[in-house]
C-alpha atoms as a PDB file:
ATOM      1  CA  UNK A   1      55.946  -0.209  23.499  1.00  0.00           C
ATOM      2  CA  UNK A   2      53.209  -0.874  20.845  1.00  0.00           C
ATOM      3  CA  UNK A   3      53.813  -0.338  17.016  1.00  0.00           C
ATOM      4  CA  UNK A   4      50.367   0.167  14.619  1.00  0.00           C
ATOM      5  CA  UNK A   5      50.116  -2.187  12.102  1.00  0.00           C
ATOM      6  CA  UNK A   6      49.502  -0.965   8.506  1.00  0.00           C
ATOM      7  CA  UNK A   7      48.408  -4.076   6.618  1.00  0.00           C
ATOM      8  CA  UNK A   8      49.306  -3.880   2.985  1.00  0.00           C
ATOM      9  CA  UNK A   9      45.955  -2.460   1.311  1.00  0.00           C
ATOM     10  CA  UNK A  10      46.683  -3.828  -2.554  1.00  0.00           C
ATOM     11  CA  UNK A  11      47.191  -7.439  -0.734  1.00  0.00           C
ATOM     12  CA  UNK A  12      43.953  -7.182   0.658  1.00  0.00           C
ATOM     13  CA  UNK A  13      42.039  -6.812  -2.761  1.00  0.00           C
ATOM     14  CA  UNK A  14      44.492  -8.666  -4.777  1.00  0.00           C
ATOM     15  CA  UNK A  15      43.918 -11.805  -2.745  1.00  0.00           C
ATOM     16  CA  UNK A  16      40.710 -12.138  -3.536  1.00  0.00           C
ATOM     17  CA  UNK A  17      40.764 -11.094  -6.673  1.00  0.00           C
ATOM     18  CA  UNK A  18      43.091 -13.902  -7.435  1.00  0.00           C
ATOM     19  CA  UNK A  19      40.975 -16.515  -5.295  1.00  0.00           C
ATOM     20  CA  UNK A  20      37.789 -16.098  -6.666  1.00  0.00           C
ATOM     21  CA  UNK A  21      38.071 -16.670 -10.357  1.00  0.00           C
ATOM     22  CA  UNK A  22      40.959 -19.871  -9.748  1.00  0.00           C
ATOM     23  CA  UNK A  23      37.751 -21.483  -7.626  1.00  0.00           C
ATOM     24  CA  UNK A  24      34.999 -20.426 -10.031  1.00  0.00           C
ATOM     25  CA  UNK A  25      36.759 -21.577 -12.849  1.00  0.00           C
ATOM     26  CA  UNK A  26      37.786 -24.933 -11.667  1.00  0.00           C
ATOM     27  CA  UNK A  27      35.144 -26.650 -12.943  1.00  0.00           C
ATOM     28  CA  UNK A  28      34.987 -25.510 -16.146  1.00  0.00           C
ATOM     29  CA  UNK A  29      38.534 -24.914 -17.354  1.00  0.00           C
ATOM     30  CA  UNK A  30      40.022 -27.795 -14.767  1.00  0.00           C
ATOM     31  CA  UNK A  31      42.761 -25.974 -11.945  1.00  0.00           C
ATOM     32  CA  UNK A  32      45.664 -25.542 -14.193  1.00  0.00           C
ATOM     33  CA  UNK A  33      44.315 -22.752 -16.355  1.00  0.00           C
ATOM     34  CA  UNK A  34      41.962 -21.342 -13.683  1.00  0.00           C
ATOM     35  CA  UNK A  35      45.010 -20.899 -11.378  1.00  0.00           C
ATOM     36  CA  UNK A  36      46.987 -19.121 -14.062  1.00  0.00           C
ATOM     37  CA  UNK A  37      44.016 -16.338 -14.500  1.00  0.00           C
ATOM     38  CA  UNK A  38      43.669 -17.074 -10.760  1.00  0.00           C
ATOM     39  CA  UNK A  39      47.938 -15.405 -10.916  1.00  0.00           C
ATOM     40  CA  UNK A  40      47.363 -13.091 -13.404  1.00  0.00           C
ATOM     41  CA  UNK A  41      44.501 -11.405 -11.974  1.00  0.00           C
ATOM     42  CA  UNK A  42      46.386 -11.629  -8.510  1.00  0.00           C
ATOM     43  CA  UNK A  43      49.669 -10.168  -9.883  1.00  0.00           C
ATOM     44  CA  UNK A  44      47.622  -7.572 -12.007  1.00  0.00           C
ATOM     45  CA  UNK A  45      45.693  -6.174  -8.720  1.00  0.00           C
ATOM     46  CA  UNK A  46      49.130  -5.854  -6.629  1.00  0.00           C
ATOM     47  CA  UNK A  47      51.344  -4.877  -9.152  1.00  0.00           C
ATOM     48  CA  UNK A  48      49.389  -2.767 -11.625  1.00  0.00           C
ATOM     49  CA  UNK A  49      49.291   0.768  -9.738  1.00  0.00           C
ATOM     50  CA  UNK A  50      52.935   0.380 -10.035  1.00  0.00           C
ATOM     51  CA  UNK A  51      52.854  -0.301 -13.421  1.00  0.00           C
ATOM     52  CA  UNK A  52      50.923   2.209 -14.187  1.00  0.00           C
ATOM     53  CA  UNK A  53      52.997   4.814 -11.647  1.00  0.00           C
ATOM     54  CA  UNK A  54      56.144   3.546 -13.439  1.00  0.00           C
ATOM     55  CA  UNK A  55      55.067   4.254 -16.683  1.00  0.00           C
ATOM     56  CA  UNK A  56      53.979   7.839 -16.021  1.00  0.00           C
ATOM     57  CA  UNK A  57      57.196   8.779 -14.519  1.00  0.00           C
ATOM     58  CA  UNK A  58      59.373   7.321 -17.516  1.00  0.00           C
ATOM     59  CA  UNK A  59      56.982   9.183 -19.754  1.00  0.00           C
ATOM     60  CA  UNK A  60      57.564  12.714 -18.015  1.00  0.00           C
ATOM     61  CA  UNK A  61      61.532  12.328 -18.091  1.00  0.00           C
ATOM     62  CA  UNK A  62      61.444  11.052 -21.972  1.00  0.00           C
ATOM     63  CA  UNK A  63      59.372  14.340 -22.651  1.00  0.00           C
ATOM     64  CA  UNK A  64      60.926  16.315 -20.629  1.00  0.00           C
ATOM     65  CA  UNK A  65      64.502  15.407 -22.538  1.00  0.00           C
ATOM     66  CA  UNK A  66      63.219  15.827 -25.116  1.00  0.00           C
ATOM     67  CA  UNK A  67      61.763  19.774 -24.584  1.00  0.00           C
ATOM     68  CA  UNK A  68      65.008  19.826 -23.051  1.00  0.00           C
ATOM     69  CA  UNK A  69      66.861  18.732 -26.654  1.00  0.00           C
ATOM     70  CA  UNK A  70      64.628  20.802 -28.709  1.00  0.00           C
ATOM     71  CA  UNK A  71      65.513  23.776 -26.510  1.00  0.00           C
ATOM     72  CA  UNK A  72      69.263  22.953 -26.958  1.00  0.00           C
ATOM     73  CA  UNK A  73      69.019  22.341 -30.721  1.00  0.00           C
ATOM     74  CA  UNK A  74      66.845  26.170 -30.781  1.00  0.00           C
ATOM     75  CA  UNK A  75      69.679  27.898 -28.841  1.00  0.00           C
ATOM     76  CA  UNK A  76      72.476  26.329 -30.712  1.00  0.00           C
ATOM     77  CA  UNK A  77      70.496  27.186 -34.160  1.00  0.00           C
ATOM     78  CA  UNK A  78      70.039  30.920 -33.414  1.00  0.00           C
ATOM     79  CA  UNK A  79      73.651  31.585 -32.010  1.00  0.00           C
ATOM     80  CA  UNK A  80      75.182  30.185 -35.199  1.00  0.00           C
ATOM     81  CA  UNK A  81      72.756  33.224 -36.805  1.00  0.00           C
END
């Protein structure tokens, strides 16, 4: 009884994302504030397309209220007509 395996693809770019600029920064900036863009970066790569995902959606239900309110506020306007 095997199972596949589906590593987590965003994980796999974030990581090195993350990695790269906390080592190439080290010298210059010293490890505190290279492993901070080191995080961001990281956090950025794995949680942005869920951001971004998140933000859509909320944006299509706000709009979509409020078409639904301006329809309500029409149809109550012309029945009091």
């Amino acid at each position: 009884m095997s199972t596949t395996f589906n590593p987590p693809r965003l994980l796999i770019l974030a990581a090195p994302a993350g990695i790269y600029p906390t080592i190439t920064l080290a010298p210059e900036l010293g490890w505190d504030w290279s492993a901070g863009i080191g995080a961001l970066l990281f956090a950025l790569v794995l949680f942005g397309p869920a951001l971004i995902r998140a933000a859509a959606k909320a944006a299509a239900v706000r709009r979509a209220t409020k078409r639904a309110e301006a329809a309500a506020k029409k149809e109550k306007a012309e029945g009091k007509k």
